[in-house]
N, C-alpha and C. Protein backbone atom coordinates (compact mmCIF):
# COMPACT_ATOMS: atom_id res chain seq x y z
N UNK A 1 4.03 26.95 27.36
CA UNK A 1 5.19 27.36 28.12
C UNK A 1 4.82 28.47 29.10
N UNK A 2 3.93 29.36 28.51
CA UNK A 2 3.44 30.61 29.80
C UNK A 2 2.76 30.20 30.72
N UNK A 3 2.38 28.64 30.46
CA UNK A 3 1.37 28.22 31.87
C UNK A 3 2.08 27.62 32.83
N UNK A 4 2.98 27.13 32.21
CA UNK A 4 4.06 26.37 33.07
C UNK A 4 5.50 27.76 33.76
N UNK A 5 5.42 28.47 33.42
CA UNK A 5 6.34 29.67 33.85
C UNK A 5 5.19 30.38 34.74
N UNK A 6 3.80 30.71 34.42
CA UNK A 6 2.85 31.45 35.53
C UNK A 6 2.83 30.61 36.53
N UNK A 7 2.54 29.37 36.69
CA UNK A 7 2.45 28.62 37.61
C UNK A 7 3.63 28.66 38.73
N UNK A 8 4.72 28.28 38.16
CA UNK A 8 5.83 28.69 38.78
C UNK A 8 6.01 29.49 39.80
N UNK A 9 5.82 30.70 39.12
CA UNK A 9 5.71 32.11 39.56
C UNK A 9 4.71 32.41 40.58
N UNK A 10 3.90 31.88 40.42
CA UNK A 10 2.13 31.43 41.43
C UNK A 10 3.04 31.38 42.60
N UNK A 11 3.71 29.64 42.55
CA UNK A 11 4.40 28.95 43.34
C UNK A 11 5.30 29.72 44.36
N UNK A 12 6.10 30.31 43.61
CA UNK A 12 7.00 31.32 44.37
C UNK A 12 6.68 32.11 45.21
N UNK A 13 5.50 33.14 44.45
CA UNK A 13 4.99 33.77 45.66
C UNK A 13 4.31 33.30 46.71
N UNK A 14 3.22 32.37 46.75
CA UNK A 14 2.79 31.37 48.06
C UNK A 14 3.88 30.68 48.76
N UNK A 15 4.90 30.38 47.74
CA UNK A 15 5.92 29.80 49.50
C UNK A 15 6.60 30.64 49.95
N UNK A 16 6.79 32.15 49.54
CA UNK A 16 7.75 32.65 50.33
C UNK A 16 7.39 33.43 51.89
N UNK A 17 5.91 33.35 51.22
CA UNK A 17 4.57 34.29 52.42
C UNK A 17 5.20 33.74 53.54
N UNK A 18 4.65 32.33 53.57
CA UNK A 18 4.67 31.53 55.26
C UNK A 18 6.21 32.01 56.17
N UNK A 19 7.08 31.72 55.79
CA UNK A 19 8.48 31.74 56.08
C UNK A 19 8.93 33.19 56.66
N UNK A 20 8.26 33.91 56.39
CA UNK A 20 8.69 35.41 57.01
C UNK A 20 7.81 36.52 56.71
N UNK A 21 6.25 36.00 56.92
CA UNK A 21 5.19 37.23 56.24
C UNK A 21 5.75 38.75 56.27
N UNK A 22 6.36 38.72 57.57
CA UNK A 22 6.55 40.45 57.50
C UNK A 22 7.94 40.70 56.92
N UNK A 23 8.95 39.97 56.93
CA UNK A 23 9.87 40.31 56.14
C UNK A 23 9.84 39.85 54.68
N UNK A 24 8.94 39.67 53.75
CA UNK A 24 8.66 39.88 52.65
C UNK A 24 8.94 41.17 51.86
N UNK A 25 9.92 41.36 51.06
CA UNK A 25 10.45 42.27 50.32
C UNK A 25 10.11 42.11 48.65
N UNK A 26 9.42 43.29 48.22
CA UNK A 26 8.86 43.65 46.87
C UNK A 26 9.83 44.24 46.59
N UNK A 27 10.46 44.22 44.91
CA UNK A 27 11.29 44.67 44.32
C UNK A 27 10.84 45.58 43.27
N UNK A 28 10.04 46.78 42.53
CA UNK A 28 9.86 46.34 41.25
C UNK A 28 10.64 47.49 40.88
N UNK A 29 10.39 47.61 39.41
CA UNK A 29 11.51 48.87 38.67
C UNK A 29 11.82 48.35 37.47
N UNK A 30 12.10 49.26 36.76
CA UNK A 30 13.16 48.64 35.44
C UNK A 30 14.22 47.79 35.87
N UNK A 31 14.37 46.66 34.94
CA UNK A 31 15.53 45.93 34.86
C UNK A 31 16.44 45.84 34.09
N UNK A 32 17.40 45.36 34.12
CA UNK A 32 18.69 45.19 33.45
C UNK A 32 19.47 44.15 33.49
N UNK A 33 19.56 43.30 32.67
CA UNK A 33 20.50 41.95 32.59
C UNK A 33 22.44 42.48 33.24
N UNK A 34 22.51 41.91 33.97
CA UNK A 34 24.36 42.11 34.22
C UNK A 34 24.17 40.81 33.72
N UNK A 35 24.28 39.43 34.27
CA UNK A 35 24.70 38.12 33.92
C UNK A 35 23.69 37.45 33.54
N UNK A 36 23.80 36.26 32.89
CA UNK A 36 22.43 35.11 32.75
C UNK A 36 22.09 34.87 34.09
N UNK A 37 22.10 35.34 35.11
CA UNK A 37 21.10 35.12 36.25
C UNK A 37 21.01 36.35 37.63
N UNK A 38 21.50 37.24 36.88
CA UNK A 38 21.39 38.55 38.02
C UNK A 38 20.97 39.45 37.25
N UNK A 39 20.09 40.57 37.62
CA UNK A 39 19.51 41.96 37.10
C UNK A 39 19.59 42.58 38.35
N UNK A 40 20.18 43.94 37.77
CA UNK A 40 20.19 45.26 38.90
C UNK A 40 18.66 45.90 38.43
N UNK A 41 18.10 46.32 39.21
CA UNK A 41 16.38 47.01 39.19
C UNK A 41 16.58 48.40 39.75
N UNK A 42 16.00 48.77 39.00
CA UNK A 42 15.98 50.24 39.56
C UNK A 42 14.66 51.38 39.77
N UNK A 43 14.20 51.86 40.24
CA UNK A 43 13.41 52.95 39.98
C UNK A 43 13.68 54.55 40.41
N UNK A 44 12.82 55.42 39.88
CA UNK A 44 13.01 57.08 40.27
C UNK A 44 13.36 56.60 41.42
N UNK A 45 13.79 57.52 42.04
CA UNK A 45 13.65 57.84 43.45
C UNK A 45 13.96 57.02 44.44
N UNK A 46 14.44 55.89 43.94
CA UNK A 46 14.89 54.59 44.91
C UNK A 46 15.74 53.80 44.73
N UNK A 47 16.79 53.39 45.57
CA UNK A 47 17.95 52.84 45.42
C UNK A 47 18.01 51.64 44.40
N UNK A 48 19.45 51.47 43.49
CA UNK A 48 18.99 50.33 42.32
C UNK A 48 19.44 49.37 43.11
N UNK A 49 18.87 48.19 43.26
CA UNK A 49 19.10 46.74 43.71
C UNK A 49 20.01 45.88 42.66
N UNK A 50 20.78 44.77 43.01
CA UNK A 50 20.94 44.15 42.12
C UNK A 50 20.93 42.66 43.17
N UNK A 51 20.27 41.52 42.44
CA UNK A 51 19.60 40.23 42.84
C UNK A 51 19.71 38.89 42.05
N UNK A 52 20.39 38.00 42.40
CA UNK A 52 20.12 37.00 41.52
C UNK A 52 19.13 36.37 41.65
N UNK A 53 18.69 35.86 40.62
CA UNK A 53 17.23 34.91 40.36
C UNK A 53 17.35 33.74 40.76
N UNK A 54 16.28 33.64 42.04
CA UNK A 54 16.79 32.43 42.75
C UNK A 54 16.43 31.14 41.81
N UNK A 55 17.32 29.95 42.25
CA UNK A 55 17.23 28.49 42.00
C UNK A 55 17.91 28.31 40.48
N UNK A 56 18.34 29.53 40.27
CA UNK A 56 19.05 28.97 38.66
C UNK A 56 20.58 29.75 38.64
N UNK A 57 21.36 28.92 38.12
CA UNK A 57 22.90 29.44 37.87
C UNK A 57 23.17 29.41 36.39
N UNK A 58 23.41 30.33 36.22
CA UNK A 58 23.95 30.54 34.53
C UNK A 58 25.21 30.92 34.46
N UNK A 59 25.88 30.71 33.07
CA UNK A 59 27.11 30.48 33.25
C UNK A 59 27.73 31.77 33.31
N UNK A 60 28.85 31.96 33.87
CA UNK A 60 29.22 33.75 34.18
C UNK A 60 29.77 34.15 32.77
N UNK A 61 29.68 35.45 32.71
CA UNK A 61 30.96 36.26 31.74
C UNK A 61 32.21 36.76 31.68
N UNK A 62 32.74 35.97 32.66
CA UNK A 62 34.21 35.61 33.41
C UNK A 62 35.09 35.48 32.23
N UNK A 63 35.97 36.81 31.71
CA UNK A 63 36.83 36.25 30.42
C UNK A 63 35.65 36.89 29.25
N UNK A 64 34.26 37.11 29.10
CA UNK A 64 33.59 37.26 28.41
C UNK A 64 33.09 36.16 27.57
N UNK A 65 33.09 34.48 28.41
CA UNK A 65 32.97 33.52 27.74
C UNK A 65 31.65 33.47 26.92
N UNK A 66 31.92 32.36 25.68
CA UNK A 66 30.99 32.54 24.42
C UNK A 66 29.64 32.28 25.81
N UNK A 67 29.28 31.12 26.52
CA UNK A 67 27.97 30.94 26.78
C UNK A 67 27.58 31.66 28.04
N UNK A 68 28.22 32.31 28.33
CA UNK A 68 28.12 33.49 29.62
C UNK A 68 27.44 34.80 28.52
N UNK A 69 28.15 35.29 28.09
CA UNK A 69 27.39 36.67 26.98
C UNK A 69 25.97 35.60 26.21
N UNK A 70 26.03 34.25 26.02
CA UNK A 70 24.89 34.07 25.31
C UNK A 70 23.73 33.98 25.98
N UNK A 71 23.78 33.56 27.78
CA UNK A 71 22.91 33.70 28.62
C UNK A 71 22.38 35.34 28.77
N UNK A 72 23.58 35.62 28.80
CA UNK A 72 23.69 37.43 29.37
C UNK A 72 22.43 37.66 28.20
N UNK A 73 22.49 37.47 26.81
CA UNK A 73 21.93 37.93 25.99
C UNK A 73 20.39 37.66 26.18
N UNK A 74 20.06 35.94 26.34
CA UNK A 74 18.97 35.61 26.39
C UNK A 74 18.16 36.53 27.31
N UNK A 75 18.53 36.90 28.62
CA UNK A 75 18.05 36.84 29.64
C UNK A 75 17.78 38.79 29.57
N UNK A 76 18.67 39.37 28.29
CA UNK A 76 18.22 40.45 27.92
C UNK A 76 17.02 40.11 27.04
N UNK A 77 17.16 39.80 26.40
CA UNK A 77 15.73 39.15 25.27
C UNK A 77 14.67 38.61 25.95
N UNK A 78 14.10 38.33 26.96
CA UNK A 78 13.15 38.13 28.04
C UNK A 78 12.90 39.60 28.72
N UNK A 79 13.73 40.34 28.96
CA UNK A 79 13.25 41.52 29.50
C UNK A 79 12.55 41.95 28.18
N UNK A 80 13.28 42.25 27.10
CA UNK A 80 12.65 43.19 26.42
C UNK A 80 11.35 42.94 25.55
N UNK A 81 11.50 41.31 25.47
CA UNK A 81 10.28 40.63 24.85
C UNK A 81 8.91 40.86 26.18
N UNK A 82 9.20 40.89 27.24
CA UNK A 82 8.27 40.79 28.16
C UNK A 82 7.86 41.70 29.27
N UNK A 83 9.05 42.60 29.12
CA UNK A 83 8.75 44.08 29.44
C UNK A 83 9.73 44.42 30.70
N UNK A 84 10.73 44.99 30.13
CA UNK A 84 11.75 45.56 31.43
C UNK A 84 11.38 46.24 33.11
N UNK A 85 9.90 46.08 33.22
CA UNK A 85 9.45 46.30 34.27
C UNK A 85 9.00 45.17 35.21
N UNK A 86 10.08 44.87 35.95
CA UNK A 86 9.73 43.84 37.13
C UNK A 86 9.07 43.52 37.89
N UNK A 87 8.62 42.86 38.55
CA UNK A 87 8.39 42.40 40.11
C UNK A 87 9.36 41.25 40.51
N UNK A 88 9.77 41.38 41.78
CA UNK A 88 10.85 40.48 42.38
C UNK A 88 10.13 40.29 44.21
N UNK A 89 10.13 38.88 44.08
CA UNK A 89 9.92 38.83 45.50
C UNK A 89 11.12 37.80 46.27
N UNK A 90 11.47 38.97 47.32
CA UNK A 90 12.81 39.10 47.47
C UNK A 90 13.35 37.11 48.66
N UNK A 91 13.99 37.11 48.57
CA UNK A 91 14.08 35.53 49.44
C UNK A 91 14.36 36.01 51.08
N UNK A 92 13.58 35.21 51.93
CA UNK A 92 13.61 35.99 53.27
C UNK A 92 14.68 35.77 53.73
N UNK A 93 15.39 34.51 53.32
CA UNK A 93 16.89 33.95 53.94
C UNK A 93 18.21 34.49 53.36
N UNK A 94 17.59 34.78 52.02
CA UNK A 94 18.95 34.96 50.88
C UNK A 94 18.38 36.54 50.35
N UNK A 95 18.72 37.40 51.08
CA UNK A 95 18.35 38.75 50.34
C UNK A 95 18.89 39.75 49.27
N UNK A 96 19.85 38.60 48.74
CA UNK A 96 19.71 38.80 47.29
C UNK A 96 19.73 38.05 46.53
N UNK A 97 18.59 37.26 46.78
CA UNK A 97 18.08 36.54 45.34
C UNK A 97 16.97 36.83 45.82
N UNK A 98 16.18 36.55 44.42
CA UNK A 98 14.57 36.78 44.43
C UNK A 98 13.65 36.16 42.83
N UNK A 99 12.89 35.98 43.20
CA UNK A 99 11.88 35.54 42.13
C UNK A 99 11.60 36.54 41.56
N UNK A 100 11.61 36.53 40.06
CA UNK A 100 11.39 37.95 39.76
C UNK A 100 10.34 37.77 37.96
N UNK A 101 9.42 38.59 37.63
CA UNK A 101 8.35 38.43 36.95
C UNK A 101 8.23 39.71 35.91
N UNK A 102 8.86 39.36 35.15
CA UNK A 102 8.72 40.54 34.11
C UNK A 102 6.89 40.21 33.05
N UNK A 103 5.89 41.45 33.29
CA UNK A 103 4.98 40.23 32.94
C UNK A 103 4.63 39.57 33.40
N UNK A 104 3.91 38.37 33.01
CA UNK A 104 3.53 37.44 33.28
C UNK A 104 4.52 36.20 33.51
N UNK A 105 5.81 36.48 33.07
CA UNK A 105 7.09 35.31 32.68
C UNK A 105 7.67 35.54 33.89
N UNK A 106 7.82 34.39 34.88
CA UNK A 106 9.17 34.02 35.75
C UNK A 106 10.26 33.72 35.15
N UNK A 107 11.22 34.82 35.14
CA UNK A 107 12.49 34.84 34.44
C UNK A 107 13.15 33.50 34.96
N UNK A 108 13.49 33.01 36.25
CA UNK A 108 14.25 31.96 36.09
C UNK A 108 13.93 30.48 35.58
N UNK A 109 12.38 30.60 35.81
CA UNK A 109 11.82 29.23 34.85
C UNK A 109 12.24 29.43 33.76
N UNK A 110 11.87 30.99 32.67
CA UNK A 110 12.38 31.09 31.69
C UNK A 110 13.64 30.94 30.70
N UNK A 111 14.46 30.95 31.77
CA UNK A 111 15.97 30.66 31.77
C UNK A 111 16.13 29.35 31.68
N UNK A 112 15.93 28.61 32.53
CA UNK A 112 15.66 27.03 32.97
C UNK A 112 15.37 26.56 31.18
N UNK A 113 14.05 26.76 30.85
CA UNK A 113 13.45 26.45 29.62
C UNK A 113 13.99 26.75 28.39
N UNK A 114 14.96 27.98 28.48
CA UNK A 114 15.87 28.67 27.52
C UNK A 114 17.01 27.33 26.99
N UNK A 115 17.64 26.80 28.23
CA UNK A 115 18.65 25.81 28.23
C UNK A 115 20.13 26.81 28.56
N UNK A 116 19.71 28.04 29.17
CA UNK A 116 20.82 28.75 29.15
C UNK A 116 21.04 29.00 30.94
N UNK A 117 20.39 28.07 31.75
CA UNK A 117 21.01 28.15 32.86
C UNK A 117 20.53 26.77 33.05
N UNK A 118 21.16 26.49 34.80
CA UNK A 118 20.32 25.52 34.77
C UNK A 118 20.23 25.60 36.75
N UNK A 119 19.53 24.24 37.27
CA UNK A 119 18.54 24.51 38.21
C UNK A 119 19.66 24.77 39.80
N UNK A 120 19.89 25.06 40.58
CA UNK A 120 21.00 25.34 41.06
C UNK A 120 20.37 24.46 42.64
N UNK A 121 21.13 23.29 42.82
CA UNK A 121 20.84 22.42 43.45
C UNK A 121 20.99 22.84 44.91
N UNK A 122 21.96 23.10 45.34
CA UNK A 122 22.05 23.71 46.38
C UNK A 122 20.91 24.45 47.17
N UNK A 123 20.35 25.66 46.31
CA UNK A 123 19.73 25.95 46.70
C UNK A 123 18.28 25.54 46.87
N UNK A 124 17.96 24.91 45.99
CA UNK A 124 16.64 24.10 46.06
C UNK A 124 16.56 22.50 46.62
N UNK A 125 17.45 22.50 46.96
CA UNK A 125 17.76 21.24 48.03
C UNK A 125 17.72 21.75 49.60
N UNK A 126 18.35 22.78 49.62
CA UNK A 126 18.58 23.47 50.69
C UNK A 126 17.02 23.96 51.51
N UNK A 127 15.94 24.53 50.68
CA UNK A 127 14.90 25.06 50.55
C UNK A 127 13.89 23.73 50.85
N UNK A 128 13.97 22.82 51.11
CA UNK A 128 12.99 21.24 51.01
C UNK A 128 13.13 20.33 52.34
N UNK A 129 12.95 21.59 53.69
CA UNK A 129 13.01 20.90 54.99
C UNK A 129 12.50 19.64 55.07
N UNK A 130 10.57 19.66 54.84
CA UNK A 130 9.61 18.89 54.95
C UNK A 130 9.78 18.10 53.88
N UNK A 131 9.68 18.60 52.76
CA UNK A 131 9.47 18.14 51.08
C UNK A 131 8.47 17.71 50.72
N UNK A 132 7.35 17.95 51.73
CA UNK A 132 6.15 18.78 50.73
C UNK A 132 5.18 20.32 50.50
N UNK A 133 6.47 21.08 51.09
CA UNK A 133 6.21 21.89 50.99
C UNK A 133 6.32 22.78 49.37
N UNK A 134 5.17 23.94 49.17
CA UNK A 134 4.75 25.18 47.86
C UNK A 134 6.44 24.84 47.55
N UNK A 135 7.30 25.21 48.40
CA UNK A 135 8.96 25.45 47.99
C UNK A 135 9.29 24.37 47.19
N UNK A 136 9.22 23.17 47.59
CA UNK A 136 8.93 21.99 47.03
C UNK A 136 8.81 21.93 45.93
N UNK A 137 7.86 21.90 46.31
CA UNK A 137 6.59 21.65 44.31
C UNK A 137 7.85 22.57 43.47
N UNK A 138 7.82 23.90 43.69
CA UNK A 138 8.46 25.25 42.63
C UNK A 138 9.80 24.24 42.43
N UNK A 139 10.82 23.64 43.44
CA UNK A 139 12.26 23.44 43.53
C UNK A 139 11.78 22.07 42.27
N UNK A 140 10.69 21.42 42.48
CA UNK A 140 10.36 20.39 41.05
C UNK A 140 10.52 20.77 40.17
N UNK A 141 9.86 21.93 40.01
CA UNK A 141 9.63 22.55 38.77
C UNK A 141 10.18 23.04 37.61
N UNK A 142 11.24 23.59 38.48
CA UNK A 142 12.30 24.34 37.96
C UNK A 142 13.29 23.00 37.44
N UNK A 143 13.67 22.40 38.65
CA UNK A 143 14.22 20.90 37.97
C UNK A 143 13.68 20.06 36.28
N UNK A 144 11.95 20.03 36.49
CA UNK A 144 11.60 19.71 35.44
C UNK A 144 12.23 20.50 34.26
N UNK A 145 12.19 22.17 34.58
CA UNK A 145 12.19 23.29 33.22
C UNK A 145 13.68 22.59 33.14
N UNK A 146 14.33 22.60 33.72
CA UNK A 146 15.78 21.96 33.39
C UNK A 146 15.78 20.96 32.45
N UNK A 147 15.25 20.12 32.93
CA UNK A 147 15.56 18.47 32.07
C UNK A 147 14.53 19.09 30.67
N UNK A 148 13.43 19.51 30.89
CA UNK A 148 12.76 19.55 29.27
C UNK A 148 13.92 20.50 28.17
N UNK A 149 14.17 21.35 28.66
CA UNK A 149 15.36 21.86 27.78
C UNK A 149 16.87 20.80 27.46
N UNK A 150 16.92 20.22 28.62
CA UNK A 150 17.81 19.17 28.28
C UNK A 150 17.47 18.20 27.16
N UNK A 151 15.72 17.72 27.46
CA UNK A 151 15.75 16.31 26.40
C UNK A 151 14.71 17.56 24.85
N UNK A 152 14.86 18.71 24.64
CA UNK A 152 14.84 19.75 23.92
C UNK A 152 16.11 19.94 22.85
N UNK A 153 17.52 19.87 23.97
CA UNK A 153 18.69 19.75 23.20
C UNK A 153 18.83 21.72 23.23
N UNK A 154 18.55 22.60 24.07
CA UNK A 154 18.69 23.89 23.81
C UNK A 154 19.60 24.40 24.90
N UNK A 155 19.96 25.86 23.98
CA UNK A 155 21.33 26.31 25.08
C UNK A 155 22.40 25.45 25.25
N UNK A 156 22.50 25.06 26.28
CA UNK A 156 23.81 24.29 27.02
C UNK A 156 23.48 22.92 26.22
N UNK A 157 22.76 22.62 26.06
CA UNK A 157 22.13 21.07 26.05
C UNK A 157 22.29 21.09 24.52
N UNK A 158 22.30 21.76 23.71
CA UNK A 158 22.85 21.66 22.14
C UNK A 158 23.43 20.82 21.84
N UNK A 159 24.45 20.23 22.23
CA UNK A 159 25.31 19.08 21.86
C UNK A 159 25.95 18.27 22.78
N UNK A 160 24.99 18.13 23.70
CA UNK A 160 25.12 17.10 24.23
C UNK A 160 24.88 15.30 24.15
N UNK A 161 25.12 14.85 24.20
CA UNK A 161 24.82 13.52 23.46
C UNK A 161 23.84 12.89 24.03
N UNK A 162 23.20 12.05 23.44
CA UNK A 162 21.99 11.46 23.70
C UNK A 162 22.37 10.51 24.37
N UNK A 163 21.42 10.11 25.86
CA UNK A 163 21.59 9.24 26.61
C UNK A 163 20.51 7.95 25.53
């Protein structure tokens, strides 16, 4: 699973280079789960950000619903299993979302694989001018981390019925 989340993460950072080398934005700092797919980052001396993790939507805590706090939770349990100190590389189009790497773990693959979000089409449809482009491959990827948690049966996918 860490080879398939590093890779990812590889991915992310090589496609975002081409698209806007100089407006490339580094995030890092402590993090903090608000939702299953946004963390505010912070460090000394520098303004706290808050960013959603691109290509994945998790379910909100709107009402404090049961699988909104259970994402919220997971996606705390990845920081702390993997170390509340980030890197986020920021999206040149969407500047607040970003790929973000606690560790060695791309949190939103991680999420993806969790079964507690899932791959957010829009945007990775949106992202696939050519479609074979690095963006590409990653917008697969993440799709794949989707469906293996799906035919996994985890998170969301718990009781879902078998095709």
């Amino acid at each position: 699973m860490n080879a398939l989340i590093r890779k990812l993460f590889l991915a992310a950072l090589v496609t975002l280079a081409p698209f806007a080398a100089n407006a490339i934005e580094f995030v890092k700092g402590t993090a903090a789960a608000l939702t299953g797919d946004t963390i505010q980052v912070g460090s000394p001396g520098h303004r706290t950000v808050t960013l959603h993790l691109w290509g994945i939507e998790a379910p909100e805590k709107v009402g404090y619903s049961e699988e909104g706090l259970y994402a919220r939770t997971v996606l705390d349990d990845l920081l702390f299993e993997h170390g509340q100190n980030v890197l986020c590389v920021v999206d040149s189009f969407d500047r607040t979302a970003a790929v973000c790497r606690a560790g060695e773990t791309d949190l939103g693959a991680a999420m993806l694989l969790s079964g507690w979000a899932t791959a957010d089409r829009t945007v990775l449809l949106a992202d696939v001018p050519g479609g074979d482009s690095e963006r590409t491959q990653r917008a697969a990827a993440y799709r794949e981390a989707e469906l293996r948690a799906r035919r996994e049966r985890k998170g969301l996918w718990a009781n879902m019925p078998a095709r």
